[in-house]
PDB file of N, CA and C in Angstrom:
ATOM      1  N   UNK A   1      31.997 -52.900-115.904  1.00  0.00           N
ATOM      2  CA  UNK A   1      32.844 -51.861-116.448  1.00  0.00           C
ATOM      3  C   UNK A   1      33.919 -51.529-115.416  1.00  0.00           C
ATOM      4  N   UNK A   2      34.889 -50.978-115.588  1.00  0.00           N
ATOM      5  CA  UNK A   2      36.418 -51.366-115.116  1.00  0.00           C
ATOM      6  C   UNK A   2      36.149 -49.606-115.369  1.00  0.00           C
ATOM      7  N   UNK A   3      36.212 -48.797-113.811  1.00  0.00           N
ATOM      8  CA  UNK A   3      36.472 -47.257-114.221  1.00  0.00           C
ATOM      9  C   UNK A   3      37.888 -47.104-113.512  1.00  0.00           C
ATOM     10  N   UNK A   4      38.516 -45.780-113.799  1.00  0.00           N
ATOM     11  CA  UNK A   4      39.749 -45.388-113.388  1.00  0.00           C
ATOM     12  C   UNK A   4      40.129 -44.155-113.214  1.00  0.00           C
ATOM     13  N   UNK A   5      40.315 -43.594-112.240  1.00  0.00           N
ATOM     14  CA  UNK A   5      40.607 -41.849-112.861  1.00  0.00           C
ATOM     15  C   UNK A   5      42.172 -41.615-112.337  1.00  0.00           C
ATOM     16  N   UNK A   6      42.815 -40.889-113.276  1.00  0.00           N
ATOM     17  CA  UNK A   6      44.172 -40.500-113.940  1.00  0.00           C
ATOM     18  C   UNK A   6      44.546 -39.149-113.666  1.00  0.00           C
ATOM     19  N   UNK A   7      45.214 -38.839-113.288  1.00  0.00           N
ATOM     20  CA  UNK A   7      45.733 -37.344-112.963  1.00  0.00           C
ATOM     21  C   UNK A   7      47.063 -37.108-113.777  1.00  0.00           C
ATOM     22  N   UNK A   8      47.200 -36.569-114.036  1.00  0.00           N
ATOM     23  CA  UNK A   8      48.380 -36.013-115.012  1.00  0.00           C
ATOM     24  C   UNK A   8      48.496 -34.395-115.119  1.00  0.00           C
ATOM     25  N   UNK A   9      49.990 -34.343-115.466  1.00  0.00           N
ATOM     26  CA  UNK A   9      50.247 -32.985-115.802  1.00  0.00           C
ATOM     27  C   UNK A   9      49.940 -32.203-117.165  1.00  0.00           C
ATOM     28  N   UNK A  10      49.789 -33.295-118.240  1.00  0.00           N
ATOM     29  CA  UNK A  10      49.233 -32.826-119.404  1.00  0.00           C
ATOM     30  C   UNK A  10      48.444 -33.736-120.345  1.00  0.00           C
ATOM     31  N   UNK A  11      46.896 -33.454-120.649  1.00  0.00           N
ATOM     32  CA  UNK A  11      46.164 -34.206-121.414  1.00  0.00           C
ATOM     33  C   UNK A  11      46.699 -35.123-122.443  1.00  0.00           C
ATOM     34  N   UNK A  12      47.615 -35.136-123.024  1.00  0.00           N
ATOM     35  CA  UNK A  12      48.478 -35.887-123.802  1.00  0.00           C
ATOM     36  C   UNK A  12      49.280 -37.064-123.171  1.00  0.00           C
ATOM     37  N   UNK A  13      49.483 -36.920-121.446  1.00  0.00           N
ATOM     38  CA  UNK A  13      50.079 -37.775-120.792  1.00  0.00           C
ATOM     39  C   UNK A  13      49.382 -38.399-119.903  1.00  0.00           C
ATOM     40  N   UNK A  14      48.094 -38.249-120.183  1.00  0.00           N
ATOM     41  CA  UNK A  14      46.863 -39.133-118.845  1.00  0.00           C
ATOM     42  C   UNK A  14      46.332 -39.877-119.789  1.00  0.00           C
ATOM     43  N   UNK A  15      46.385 -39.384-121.267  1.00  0.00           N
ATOM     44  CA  UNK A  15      45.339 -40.428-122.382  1.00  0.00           C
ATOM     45  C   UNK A  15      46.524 -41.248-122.732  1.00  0.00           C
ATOM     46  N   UNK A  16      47.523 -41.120-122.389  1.00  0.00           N
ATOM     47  CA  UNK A  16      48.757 -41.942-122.982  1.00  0.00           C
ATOM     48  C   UNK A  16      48.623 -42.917-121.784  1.00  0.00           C
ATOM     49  N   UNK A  17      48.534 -42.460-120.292  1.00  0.00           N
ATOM     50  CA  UNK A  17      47.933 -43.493-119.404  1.00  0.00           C
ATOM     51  C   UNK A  17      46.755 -44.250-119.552  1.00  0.00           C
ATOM     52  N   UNK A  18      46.018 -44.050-119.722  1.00  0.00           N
ATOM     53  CA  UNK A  18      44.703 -44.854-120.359  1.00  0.00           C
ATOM     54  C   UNK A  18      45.094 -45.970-121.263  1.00  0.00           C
ATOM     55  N   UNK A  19      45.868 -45.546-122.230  1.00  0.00           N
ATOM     56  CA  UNK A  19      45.299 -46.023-123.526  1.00  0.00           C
ATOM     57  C   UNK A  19      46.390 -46.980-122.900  1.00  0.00           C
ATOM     58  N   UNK A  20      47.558 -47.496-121.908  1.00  0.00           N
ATOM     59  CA  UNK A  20      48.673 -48.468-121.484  1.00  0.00           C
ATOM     60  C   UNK A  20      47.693 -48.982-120.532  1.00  0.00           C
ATOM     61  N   UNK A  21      46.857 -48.708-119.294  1.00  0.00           N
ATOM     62  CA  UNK A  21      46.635 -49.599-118.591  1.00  0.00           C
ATOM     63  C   UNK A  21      45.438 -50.304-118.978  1.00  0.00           C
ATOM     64  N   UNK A  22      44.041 -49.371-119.496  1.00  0.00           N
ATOM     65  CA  UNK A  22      42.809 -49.906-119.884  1.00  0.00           C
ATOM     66  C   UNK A  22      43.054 -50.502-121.389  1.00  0.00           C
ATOM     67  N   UNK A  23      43.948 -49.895-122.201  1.00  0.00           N
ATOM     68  CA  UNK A  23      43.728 -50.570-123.264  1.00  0.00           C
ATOM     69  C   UNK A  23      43.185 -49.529-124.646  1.00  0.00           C
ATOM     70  N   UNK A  24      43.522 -49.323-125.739  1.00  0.00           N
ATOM     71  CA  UNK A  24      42.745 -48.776-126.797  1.00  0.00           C
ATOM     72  C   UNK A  24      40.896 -48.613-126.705  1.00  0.00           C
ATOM     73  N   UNK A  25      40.561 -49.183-126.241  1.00  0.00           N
ATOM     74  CA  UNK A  25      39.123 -49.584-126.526  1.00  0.00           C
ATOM     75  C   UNK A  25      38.382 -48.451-124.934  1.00  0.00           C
ATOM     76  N   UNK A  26      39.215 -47.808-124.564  1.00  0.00           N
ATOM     77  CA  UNK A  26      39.022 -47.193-123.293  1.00  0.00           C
ATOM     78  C   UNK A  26      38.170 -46.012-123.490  1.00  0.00           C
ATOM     79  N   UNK A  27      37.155 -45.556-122.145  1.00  0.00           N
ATOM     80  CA  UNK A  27      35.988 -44.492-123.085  1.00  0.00           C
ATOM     81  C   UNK A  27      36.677 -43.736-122.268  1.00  0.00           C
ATOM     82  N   UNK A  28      36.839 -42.144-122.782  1.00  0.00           N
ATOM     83  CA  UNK A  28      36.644 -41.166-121.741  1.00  0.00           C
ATOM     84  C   UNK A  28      35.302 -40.505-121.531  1.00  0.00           C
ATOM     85  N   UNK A  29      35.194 -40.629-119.762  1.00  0.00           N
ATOM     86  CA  UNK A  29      34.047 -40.415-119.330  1.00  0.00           C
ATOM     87  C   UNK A  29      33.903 -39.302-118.636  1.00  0.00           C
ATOM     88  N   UNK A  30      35.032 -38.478-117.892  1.00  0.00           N
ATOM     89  CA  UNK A  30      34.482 -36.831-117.595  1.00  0.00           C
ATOM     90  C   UNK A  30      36.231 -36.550-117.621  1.00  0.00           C
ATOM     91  N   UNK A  31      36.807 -35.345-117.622  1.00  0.00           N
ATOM     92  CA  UNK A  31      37.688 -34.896-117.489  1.00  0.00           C
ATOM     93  C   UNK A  31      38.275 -33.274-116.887  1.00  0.00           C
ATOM     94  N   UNK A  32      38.761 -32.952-116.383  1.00  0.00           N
ATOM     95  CA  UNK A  32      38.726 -31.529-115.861  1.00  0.00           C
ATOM     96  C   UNK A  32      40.089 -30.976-115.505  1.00  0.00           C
ATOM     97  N   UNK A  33      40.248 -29.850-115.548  1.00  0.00           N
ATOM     98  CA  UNK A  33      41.433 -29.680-115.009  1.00  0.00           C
ATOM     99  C   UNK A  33      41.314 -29.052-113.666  1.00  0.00           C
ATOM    100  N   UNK A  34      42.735 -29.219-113.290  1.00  0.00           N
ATOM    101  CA  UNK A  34      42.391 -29.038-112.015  1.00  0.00           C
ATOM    102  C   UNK A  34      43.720 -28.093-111.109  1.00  0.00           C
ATOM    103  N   UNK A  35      43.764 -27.191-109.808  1.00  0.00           N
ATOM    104  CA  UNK A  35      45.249 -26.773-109.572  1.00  0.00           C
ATOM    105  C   UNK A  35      45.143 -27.753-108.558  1.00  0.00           C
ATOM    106  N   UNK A  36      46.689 -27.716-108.400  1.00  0.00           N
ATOM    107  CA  UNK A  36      46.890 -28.690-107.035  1.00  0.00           C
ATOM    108  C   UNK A  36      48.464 -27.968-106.663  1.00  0.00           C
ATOM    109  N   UNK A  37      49.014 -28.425-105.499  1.00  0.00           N
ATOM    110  CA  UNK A  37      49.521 -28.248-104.253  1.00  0.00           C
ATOM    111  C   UNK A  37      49.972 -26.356-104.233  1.00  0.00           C
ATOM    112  N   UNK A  38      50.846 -25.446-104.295  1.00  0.00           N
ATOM    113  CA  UNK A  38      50.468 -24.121-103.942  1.00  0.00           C
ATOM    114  C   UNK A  38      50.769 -23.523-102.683  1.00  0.00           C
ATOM    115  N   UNK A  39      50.948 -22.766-102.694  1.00  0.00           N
ATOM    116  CA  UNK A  39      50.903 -21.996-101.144  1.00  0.00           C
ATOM    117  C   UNK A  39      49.658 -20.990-101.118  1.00  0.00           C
ATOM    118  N   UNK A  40      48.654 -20.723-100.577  1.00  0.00           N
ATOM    119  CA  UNK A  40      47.966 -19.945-100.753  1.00  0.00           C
ATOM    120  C   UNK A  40      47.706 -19.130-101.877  1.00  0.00           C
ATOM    121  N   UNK A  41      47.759 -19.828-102.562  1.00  0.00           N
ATOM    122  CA  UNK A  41      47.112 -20.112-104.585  1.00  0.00           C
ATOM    123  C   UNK A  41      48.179 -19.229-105.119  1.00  0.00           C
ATOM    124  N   UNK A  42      49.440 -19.249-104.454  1.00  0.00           N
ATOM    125  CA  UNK A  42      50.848 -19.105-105.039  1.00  0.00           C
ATOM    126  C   UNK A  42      51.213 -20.512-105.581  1.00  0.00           C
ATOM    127  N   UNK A  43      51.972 -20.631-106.642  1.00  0.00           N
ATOM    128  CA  UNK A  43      52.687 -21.904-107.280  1.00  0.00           C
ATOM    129  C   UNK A  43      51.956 -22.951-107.347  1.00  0.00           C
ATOM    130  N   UNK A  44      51.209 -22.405-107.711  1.00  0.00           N
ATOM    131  CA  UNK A  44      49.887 -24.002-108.521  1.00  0.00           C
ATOM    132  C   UNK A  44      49.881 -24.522-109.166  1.00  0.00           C
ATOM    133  N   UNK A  45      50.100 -25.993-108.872  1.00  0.00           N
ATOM    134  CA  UNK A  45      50.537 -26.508-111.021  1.00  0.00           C
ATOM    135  C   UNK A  45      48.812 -26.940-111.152  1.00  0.00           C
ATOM    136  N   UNK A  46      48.713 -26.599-112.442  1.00  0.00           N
ATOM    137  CA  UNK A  46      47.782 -27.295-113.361  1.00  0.00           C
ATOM    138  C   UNK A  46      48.122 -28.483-113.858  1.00  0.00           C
ATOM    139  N   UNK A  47      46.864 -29.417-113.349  1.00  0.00           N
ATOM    140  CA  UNK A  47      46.802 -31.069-113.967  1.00  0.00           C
ATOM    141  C   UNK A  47      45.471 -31.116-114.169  1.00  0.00           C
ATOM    142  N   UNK A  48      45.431 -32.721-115.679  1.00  0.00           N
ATOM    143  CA  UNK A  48      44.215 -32.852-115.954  1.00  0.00           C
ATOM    144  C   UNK A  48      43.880 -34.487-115.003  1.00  0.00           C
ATOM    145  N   UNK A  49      42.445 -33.585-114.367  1.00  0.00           N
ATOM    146  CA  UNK A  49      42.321 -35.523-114.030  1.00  0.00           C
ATOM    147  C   UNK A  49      41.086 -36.241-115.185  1.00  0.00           C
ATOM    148  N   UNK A  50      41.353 -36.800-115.357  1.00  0.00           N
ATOM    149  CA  UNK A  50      40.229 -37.811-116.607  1.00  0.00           C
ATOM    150  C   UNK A  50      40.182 -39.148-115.755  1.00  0.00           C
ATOM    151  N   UNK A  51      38.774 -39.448-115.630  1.00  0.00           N
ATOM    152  CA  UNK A  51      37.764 -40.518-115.554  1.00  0.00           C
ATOM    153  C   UNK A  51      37.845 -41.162-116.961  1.00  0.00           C
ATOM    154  N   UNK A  52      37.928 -42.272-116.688  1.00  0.00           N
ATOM    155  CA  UNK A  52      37.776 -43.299-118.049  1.00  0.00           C
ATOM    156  C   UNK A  52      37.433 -44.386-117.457  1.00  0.00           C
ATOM    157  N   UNK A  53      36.982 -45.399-118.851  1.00  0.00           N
ATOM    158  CA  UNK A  53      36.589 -46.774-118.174  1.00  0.00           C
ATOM    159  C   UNK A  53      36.742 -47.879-119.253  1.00  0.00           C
ATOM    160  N   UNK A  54      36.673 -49.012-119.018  1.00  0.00           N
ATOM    161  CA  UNK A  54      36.730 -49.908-120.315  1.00  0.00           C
ATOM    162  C   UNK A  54      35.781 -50.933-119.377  1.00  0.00           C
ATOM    163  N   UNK A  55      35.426 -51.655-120.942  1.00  0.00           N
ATOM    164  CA  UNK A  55      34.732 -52.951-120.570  1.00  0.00           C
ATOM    165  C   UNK A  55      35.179 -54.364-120.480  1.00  0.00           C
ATOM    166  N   UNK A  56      34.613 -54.902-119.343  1.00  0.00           N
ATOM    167  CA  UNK A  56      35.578 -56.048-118.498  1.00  0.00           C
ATOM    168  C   UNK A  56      34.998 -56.744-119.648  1.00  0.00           C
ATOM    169  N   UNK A  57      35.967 -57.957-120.059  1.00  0.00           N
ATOM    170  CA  UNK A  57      35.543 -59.111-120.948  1.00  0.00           C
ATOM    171  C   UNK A  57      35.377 -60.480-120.298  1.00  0.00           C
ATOM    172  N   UNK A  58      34.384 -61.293-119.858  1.00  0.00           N
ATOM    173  CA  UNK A  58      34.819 -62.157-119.590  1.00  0.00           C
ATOM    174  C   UNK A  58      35.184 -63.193-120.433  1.00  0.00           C
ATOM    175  N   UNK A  59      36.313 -64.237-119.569  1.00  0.00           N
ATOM    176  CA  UNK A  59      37.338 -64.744-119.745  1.00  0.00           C
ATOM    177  C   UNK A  59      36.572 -66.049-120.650  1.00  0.00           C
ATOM    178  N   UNK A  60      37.125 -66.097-121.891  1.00  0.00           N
ATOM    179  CA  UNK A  60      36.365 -67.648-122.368  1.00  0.00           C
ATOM    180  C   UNK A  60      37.128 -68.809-122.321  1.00  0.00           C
ATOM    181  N   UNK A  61      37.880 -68.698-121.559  1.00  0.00           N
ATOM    182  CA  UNK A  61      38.606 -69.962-120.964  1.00  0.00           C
ATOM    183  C   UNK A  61      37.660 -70.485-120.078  1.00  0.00           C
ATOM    184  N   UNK A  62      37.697 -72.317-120.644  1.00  0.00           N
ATOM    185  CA  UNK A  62      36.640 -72.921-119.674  1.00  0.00           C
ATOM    186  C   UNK A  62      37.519 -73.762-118.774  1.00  0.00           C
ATOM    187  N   UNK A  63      36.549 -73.893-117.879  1.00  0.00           N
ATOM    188  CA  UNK A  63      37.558 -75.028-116.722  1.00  0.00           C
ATOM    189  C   UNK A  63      37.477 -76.486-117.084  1.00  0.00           C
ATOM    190  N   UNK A  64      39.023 -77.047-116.702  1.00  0.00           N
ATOM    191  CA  UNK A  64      38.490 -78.239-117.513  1.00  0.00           C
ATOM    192  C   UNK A  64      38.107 -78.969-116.244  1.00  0.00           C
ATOM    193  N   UNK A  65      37.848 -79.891-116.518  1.00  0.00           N
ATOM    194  CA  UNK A  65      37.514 -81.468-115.105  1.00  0.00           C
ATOM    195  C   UNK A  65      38.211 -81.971-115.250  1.00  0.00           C
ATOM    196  N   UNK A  66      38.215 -82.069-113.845  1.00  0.00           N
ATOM    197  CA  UNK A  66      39.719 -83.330-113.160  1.00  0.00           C
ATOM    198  C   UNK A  66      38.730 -84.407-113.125  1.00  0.00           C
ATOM    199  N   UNK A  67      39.285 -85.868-113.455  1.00  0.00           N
ATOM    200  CA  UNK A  67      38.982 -86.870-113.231  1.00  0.00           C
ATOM    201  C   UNK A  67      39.151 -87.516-112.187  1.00  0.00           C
ATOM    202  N   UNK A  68      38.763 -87.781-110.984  1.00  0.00           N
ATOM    203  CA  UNK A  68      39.332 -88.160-109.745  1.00  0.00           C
ATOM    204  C   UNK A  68      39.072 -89.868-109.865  1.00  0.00           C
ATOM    205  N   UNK A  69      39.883 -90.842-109.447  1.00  0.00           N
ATOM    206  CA  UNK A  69      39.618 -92.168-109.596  1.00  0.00           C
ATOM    207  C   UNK A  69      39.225 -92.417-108.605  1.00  0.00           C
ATOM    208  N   UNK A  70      38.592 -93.677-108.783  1.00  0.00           N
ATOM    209  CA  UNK A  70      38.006 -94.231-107.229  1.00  0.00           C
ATOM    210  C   UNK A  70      38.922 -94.451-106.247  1.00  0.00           C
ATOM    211  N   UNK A  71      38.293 -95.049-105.132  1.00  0.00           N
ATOM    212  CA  UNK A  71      38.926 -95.870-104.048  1.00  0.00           C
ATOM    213  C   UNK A  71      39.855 -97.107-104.598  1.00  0.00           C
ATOM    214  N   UNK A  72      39.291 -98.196-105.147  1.00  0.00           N
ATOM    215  CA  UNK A  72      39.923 -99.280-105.806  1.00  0.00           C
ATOM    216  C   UNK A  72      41.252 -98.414-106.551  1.00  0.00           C
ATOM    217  N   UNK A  73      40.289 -97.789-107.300  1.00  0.00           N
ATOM    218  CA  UNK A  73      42.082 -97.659-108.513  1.00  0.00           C
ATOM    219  C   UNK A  73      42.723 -96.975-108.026  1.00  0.00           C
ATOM    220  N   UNK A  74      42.545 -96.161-107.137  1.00  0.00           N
ATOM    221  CA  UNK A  74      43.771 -95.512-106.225  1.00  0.00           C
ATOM    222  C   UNK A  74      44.529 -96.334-105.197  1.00  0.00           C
ATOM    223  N   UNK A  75      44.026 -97.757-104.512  1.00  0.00           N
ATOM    224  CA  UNK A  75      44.644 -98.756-103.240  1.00  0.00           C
ATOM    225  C   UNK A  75      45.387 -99.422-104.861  1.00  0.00           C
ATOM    226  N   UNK A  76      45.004 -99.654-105.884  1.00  0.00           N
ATOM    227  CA  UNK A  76      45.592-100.789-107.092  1.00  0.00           C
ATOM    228  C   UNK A  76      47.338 -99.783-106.974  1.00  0.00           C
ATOM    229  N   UNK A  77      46.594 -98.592-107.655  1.00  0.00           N
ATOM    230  CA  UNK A  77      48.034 -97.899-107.951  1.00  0.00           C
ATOM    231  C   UNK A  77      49.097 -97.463-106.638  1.00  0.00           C
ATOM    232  N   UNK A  78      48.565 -97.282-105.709  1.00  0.00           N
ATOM    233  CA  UNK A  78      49.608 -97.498-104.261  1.00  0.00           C
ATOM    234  C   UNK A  78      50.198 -98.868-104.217  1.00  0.00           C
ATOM    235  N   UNK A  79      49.407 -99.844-104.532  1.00  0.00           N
ATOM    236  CA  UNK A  79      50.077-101.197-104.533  1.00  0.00           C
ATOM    237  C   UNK A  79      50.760-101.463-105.582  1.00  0.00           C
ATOM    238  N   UNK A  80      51.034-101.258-106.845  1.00  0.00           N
ATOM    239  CA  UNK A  80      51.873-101.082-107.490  1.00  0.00           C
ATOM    240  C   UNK A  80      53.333 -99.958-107.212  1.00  0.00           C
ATOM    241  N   UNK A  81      52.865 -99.577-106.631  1.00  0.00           N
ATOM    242  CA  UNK A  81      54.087 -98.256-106.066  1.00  0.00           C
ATOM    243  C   UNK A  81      54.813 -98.696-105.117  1.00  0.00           C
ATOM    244  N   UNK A  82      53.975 -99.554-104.200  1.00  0.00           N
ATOM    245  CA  UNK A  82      55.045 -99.466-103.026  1.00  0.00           C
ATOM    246  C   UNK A  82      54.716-100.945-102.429  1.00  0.00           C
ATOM    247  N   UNK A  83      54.360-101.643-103.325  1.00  0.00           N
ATOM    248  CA  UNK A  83      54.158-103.539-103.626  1.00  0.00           C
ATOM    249  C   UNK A  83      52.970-103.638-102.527  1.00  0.00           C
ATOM    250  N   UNK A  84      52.742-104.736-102.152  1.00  0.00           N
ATOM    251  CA  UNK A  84      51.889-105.023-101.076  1.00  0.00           C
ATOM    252  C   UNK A  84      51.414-105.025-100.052  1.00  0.00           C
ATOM    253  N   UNK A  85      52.330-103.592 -99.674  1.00  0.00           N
ATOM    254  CA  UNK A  85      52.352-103.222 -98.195  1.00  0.00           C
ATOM    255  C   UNK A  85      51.040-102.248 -97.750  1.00  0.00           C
ATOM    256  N   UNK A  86      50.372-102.119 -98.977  1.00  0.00           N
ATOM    257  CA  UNK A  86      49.295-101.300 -97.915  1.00  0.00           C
ATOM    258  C   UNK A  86      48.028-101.726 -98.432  1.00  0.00           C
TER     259      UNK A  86
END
């Protein structure tokens, strides 16, 4: 699970963050509000921070295999490349 927590100035603009970086499918998992910066709890703005999380998918892309050729067919195809010199 892929968690994240979001701070914003208004609940409408931290779930609007969520829902762009995690994706629609995103849970909210605690949220609170909170004051922050102030002078001695003069000029406090209120923000919400929200915890959320989504679930990692793994990737169903498979790897493919490289075919590596031998020794022989790799000295054949140098000698075709660059004639008989090696």
């Amino acid at each position: 699970m892929k968690i994240r927590q979001f701070v914003a100035p208004t609940m409408e603009q931290a779930v609007k963050a969520i829902r762009i970086e995690l994706g629609t499918e995103a849970v909210i998992l605690h949220s609170r509000e909170v004051k922050t910066g102030g002078w001695f709890g003069f000029f406090e703005k209120t923000q919400y921070q929200i915890t959320a999380g989504t679930e990692v998918k793994e990737s169903t892309r498979e790897v493919e295999s490289i075919r590596v050729p031998n020794e022989s067919t790799l000295q054949k195809r140098l000698a075709d490349i660059y004639g008989r010199w090696v």
